[in-house]
Protein backbone atom coordinates (compact mmCIF):
# COMPACT_ATOMS: atom_id res chain seq x y z
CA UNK A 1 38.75 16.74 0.60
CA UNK A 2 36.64 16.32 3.83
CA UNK A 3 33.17 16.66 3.70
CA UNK A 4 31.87 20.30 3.77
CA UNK A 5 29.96 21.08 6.71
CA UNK A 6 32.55 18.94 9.01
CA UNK A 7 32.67 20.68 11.79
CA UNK A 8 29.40 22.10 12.11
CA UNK A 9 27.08 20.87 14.99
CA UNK A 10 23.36 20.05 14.38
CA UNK A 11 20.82 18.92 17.24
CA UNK A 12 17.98 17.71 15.65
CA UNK A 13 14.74 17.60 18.07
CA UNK A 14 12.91 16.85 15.05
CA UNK A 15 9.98 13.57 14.16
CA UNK A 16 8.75 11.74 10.94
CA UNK A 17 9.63 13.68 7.92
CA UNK A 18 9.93 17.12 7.07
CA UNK A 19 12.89 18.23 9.63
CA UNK A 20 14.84 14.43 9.89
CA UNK A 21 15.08 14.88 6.07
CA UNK A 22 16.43 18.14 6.61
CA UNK A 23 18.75 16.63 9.12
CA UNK A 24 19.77 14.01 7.21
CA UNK A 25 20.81 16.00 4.37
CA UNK A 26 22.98 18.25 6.90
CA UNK A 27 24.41 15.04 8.07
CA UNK A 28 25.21 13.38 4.17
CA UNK A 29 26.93 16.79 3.85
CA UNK A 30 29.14 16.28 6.65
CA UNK A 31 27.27 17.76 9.66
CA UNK A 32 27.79 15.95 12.88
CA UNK A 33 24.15 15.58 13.57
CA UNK A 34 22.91 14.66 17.19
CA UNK A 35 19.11 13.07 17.38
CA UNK A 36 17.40 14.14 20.22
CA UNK A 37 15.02 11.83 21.41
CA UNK A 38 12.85 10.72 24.26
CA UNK A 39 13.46 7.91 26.50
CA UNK A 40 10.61 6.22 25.84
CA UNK A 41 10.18 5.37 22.34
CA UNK A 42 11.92 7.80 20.82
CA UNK A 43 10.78 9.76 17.61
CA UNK A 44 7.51 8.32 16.69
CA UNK A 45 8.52 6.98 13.03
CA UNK A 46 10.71 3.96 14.94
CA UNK A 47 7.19 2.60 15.34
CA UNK A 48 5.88 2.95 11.37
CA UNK A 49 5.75 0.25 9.41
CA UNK A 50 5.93 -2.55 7.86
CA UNK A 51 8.73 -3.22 6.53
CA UNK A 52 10.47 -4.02 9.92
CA UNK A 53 13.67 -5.65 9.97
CA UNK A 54 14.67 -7.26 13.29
CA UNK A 55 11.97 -4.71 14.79
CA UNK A 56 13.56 -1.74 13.75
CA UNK A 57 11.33 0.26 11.36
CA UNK A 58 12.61 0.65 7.59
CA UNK A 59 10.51 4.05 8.12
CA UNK A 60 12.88 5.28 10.43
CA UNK A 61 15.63 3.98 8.82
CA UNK A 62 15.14 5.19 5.64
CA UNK A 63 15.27 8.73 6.64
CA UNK A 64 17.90 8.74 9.79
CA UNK A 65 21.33 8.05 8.46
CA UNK A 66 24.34 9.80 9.21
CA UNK A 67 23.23 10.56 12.51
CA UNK A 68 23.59 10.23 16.51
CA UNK A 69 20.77 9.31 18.46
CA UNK A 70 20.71 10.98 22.36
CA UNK A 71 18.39 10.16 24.92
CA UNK A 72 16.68 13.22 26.71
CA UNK A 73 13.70 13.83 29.07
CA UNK A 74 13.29 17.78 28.18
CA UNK A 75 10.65 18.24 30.88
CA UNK A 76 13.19 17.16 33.42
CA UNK A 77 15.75 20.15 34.87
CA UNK A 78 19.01 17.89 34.38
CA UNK A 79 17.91 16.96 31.01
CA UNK A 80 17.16 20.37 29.83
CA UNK A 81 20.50 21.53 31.78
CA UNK A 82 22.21 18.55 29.18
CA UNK A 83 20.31 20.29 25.91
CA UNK A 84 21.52 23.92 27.45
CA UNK A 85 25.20 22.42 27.96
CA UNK A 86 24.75 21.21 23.89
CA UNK A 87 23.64 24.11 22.76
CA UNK A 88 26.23 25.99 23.83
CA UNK A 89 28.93 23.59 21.82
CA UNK A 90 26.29 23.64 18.79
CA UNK A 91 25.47 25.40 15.57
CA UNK A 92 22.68 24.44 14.63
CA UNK A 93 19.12 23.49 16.29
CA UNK A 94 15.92 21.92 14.14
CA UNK A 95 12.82 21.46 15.33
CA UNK A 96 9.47 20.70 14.61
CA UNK A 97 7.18 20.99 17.19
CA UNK A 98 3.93 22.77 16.52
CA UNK A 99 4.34 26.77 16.79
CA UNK A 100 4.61 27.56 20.71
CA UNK A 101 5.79 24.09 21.74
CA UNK A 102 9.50 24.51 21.53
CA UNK A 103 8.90 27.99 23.94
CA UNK A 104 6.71 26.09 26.91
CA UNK A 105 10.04 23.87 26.59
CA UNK A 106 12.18 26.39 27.18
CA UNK A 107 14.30 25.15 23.70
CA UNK A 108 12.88 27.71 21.74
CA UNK A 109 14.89 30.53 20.10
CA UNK A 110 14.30 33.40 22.76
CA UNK A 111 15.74 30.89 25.60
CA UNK A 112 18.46 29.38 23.25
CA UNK A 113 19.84 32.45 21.81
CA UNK A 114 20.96 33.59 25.44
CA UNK A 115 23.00 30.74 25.90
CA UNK A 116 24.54 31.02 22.26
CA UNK A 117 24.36 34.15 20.25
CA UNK A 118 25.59 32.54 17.34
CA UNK A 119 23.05 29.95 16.51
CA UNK A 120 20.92 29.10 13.53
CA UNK A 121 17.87 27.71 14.94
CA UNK A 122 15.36 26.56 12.48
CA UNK A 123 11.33 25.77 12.92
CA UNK A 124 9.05 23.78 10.88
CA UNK A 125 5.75 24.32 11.56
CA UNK A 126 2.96 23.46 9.69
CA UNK A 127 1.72 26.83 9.29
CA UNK A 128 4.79 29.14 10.46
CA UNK A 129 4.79 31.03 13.58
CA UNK A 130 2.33 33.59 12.85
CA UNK A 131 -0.77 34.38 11.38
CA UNK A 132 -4.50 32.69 12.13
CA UNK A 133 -3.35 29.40 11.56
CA UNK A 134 -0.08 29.41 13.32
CA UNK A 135 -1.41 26.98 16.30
CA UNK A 136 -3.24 24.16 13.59
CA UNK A 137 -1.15 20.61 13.30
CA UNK A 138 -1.13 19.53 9.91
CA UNK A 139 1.02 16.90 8.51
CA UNK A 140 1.59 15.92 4.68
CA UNK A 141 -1.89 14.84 3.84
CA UNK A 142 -3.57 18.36 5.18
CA UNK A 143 -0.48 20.26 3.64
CA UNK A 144 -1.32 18.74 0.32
CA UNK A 145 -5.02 19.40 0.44
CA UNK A 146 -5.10 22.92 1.80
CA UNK A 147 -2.22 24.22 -0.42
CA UNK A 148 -4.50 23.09 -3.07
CA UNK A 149 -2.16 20.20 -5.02
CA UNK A 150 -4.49 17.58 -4.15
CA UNK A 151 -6.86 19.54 -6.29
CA UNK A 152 -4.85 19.29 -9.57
CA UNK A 153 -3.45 15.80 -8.74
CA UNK A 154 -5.38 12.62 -10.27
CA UNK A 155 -7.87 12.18 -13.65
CA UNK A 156 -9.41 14.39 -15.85
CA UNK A 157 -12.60 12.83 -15.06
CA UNK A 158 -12.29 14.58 -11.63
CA UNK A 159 -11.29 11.92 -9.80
CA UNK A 160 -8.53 12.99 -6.97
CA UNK A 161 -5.37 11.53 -5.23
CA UNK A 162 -2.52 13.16 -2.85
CA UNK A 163 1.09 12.47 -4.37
CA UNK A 164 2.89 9.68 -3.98
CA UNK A 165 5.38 11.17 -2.44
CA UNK A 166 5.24 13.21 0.63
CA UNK A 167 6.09 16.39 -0.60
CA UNK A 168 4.11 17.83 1.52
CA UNK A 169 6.80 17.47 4.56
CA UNK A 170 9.54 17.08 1.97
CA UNK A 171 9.03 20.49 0.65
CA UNK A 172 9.72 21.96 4.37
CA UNK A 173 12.76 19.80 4.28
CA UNK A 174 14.25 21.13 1.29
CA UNK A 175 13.18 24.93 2.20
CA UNK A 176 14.69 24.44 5.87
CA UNK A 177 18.11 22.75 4.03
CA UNK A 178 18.23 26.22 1.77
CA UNK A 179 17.75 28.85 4.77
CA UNK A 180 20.17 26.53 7.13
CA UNK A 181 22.63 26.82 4.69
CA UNK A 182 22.33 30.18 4.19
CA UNK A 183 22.21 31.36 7.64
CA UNK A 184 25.21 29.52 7.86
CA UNK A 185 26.95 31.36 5.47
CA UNK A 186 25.84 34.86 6.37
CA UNK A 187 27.13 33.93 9.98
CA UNK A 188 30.63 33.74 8.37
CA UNK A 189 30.12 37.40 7.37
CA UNK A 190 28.83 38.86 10.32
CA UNK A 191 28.83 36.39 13.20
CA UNK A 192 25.55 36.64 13.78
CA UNK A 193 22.84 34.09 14.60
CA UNK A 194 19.49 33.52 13.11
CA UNK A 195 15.90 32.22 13.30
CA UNK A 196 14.41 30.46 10.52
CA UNK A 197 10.82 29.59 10.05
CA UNK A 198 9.48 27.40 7.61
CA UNK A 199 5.76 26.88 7.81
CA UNK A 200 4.91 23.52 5.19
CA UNK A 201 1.70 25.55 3.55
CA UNK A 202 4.23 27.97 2.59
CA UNK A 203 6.16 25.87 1.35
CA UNK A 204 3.78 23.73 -1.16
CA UNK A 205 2.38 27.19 -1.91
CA UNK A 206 6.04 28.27 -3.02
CA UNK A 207 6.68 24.91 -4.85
CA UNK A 208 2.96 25.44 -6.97
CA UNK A 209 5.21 26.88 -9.54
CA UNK A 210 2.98 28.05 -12.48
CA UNK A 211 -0.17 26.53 -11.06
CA UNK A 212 -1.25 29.41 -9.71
CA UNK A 213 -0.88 31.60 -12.73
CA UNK A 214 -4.69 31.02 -14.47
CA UNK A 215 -5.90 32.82 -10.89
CA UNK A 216 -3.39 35.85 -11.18
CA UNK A 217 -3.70 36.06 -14.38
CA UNK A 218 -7.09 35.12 -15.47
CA UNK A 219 -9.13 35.00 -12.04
CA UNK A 220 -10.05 31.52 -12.66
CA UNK A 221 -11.11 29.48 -10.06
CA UNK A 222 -11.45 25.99 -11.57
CA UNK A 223 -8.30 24.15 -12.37
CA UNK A 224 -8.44 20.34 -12.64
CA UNK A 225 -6.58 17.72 -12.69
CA UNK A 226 -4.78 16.51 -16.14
CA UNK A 227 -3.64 13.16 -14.72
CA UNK A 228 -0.26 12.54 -16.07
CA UNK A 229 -0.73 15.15 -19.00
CA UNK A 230 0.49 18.86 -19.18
CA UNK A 231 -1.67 21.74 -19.56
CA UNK A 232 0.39 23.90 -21.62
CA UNK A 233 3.11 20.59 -23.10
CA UNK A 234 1.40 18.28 -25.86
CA UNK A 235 2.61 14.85 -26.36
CA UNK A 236 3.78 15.22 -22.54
CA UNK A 237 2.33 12.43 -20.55
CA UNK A 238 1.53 8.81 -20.33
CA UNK A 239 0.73 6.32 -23.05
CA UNK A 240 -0.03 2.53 -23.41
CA UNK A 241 2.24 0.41 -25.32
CA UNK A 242 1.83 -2.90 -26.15
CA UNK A 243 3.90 -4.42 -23.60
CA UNK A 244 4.04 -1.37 -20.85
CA UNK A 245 3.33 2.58 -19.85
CA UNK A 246 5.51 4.84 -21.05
CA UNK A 247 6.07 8.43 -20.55
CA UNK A 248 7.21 11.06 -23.69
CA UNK A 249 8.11 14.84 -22.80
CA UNK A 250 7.89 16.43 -25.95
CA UNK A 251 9.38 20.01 -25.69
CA UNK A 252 10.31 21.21 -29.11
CA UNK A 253 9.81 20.88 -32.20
CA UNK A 254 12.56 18.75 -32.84
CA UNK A 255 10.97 15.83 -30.69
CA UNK A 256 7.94 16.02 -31.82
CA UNK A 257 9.38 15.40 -35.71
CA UNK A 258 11.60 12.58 -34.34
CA UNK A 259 8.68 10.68 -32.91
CA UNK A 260 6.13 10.77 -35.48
CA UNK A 261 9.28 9.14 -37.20
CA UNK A 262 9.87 6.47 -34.54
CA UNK A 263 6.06 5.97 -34.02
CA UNK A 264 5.93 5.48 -38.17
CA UNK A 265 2.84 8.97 -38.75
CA UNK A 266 5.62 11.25 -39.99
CA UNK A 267 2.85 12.84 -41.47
CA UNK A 268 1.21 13.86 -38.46
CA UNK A 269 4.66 15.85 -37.61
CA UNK A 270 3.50 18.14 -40.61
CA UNK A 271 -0.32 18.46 -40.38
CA UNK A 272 -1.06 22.06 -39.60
CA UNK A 273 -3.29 21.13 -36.77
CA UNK A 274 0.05 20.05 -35.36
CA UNK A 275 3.09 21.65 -36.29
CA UNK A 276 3.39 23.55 -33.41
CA UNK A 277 3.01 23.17 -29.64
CA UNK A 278 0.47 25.71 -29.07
CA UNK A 279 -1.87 24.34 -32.00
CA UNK A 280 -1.09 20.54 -30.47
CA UNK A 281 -2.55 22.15 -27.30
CA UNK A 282 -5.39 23.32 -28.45
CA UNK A 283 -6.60 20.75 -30.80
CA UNK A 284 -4.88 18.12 -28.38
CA UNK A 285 -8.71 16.07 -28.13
CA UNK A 286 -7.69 15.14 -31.64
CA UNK A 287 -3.95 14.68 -31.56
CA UNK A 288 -4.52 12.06 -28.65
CA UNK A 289 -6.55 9.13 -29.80
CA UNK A 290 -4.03 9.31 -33.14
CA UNK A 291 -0.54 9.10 -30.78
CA UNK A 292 -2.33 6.55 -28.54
CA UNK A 293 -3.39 4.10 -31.43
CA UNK A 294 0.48 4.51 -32.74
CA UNK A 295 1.88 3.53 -29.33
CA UNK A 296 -0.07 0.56 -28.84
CA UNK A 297 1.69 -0.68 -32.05
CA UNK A 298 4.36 -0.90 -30.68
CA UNK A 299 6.90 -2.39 -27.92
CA UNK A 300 7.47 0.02 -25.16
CA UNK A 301 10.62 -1.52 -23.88
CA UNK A 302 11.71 -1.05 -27.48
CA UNK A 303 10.74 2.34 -28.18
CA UNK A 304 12.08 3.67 -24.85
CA UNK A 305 15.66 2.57 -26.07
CA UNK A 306 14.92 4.27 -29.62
CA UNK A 307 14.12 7.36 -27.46
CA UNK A 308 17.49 6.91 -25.65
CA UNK A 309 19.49 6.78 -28.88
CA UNK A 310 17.70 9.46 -30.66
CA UNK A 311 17.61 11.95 -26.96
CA UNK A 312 13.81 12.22 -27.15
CA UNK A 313 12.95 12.63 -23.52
CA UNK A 314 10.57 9.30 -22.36
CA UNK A 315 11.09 6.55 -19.59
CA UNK A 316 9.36 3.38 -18.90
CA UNK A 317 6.77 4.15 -15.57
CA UNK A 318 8.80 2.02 -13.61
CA UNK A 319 7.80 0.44 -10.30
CA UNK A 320 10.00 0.91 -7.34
CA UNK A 321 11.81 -2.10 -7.67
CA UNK A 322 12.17 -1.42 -11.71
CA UNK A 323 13.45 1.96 -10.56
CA UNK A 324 16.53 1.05 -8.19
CA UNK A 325 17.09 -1.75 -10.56
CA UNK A 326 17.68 0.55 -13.29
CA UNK A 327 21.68 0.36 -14.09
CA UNK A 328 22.13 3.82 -13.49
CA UNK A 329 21.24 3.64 -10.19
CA UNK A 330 24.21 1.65 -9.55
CA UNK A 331 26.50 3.92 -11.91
CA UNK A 332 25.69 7.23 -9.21
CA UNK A 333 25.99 5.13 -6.32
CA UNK A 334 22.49 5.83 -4.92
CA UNK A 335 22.15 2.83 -3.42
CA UNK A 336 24.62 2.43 -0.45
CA UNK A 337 24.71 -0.59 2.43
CA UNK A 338 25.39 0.75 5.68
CA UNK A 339 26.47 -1.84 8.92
CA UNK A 340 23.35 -1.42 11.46
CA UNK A 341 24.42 -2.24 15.11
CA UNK A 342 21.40 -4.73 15.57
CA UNK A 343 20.40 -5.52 12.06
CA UNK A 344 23.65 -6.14 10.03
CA UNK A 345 23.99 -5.22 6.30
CA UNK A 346 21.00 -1.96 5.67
CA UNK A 347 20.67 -0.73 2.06
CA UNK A 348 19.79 3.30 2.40
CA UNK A 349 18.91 5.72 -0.87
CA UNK A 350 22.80 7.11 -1.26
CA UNK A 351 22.68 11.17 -1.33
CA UNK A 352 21.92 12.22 -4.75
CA UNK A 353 23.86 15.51 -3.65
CA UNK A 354 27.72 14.43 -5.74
CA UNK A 355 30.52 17.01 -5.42
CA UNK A 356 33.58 16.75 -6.70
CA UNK A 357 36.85 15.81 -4.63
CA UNK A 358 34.09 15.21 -1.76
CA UNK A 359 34.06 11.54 -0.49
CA UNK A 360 30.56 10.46 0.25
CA UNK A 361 30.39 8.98 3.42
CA UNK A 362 27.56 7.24 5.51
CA UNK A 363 26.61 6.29 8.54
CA UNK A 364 23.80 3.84 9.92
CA UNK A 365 20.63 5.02 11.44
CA UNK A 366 21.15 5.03 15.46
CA UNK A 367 19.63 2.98 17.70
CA UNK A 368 17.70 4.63 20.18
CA UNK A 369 19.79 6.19 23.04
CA UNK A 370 23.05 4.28 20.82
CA UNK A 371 25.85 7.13 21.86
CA UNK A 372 24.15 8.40 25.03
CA UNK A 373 27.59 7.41 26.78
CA UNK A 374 29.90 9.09 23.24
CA UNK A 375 28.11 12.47 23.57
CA UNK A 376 27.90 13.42 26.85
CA UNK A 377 31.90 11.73 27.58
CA UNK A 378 33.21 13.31 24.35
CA UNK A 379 31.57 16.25 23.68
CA UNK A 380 30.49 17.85 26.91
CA UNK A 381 33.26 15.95 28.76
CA UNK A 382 31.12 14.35 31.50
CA UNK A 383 32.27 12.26 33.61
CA UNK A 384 31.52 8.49 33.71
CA UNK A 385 30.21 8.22 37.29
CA UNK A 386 27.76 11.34 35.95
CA UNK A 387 26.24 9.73 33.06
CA UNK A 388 25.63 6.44 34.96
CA UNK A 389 23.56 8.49 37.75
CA UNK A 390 21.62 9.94 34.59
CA UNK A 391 20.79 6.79 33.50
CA UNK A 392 19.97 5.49 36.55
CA UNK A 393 17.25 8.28 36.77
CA UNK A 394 15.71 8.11 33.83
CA UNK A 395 16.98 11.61 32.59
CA UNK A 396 18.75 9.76 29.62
């Protein structure tokens, strides 16, 4: 079976995270996604780093695959008359300029729309395209703090980190993947194009889940951080073994009788202060020092694989490298090697998106400006003497 959005064209005007995600995603799906880029330098994350490899940023590559990259000077008349001529052949435009932007441009929705009725056009903004914040930049170190995650993320004792991960651009990603798709869909019902806009404080608002519920609910005001513990889920968190950290998820009763048996306190599993989640939670100062004192007892490399056997829900806390060493990793293929034009053999994260009777299939990160020549030949049939006079004036 071919891949499932083949045949659906994306131009991605899009920089650093949130919408190349987005467009990747499209593209691992089957998308024929076009990068649009500037001449000079191109989208901002080819210049991020270290790691570099042969100069080309494992940033950028890490989040560009199965893509094309175009060269485009928007601000110039034949360049914009190139992006009008795309459009037209297109389905799908991304971008992530701060609200306004794309409109000065003249590749926002209002213009774009004219030239094709039918197309999704999707925005990620850092605070959508209305309300008093609408013309504020923010990235995924302001999304995290203002949405309020930074604020429950880190140590009891107050102290305060931002995630790891980025989900602060991720989560417009993932939002802007869900209404693409969607619009999509609708379109084949009524042929009609749409505008989607995803502002990234929405989005970590929306992805709070039930952190917000002790201020509808009870009015309070001061959450804090748990570090890796659970505020409603006791043993769920992190413990010291001997050897390493581990993590245990302990969500029902059943777990929690088979590991006082593994961690040799089957009494505990019985005590009245803790035979029951809700009583572990609120006498949880007490149940803590006892599970802590049984864990460093014993090897955590050991009792991970008893927790395998016996389907108790715990992991090792695995570096990065422990983590795409982990056999599995291997087993789901989430660890492909793509054929880079300058830098030879490039291991990507594989899609963790696996359907059946659909091939996965991947493509390397472009160069900058790599199938300036393929596009505008093959797709908007110019001719050759066209695109060399285009070149030759710095429009591409």
């Amino acid at each position: 079976m071919s891949q499932l959005l083949k045949g659906i064209r994306v131009l991605d005007l899009t920089r650093v995270i949130s919408g190349p995600y987005c467009a990747m995603v499209l593209g691992d799906l089957g998308a024929d996604v076009i990068k649009i880029e500037q001449p000079d330098g191109g989208d901002p994350s080819r210049q991020l780093g270290p790691p570099f490899k042969d100069g080309e940023s494992g940033y950028f590559m890490s989040i560009n695959r199965n893509k094309k990259s175009l060269t485009l000077n928007l601000k110039d008349e034949k360049g914009l008359k190139i992006f009008h001529d795309l459009v037209k052949v297109s389905d799908v435009v991304l971008e992530n300029y701060r609200a306004g932007v794309a409109d000065k441009l003249k590749i926002g929705y209002s213009d774009l729309k004219k030239i094709n009725p039918n197309l999704i056009y999707c925005s990620i903004t850092a605070f959508g395209s209305n309300g008093p914040y609408k013309d504020i930049p923010g990235y995924d170190l302001t999304m995290q703090a203002i949405s309020g995650e930074i604020s429950i993320t880190g140590e009891p004792d107050g102290t305060l980190a931002k995630m790891g991960v980025p989900m602060g651009d991720l989560g417009g990603s993932f939002f802007g993947i869900a209404g693409i798709l969607a619009a999509l869909y609708a379109r084949e019902k009524d042929g009609k194009g749409r505008h989607i806009d995803i502002g990234l404080f929405d989005t970590q608002l929306a992805m709070l889940c039930y952190h917000q519920s002790p201020y509808f609910i009870e009015g309070r005001r001061d959450k804090k951080p748990e570090g890796t513990a659970h505020p409603n889920i006791v043993p769920y968190k992190m413990y010291q073994t001997k050897d390493i950290k581990i993590v245990v998820a302990i969500l029902g009763e059943n777990f929690w009788v088979k590991l006082c048996g593994l961690l040799g306190i089957p009494e505990i599993a019985k005590d009245p202060r803790f035979d029951r989640n809700e009583k572990r939670a609120k006498n949880r100062a007490e149940l803590e020092p006892v599970l802590q004192q049984a864990f460093l007892k014993k090897s955590g490399r050991e009792i991970v694989k008893l927790f395998y056997a016996e389907g108790i829900p715990g992991a090792p806390v695995n570096s990065i490298a422990e983590a795409l060493e982990e056999p599995q990793v291997e087993a789901r293929n989430m660890i492909v090697t793509v054929k880079h034009p300058k830098c030879g053999d490039v291991k990507v994260i594989g899609s963790p998106i696996k359907i059946e009777g659909v091939k996965e299939q991947y493509s390397p990160p472009p160069m900058l400006g790599e199938h300036n020549e393929n596009i505008l030949h093959e797709v908007l049939h110019y001719p050759e003497a066209k695109i060399k006079k285009l070149k030759d004036e710095g429009v591409i």
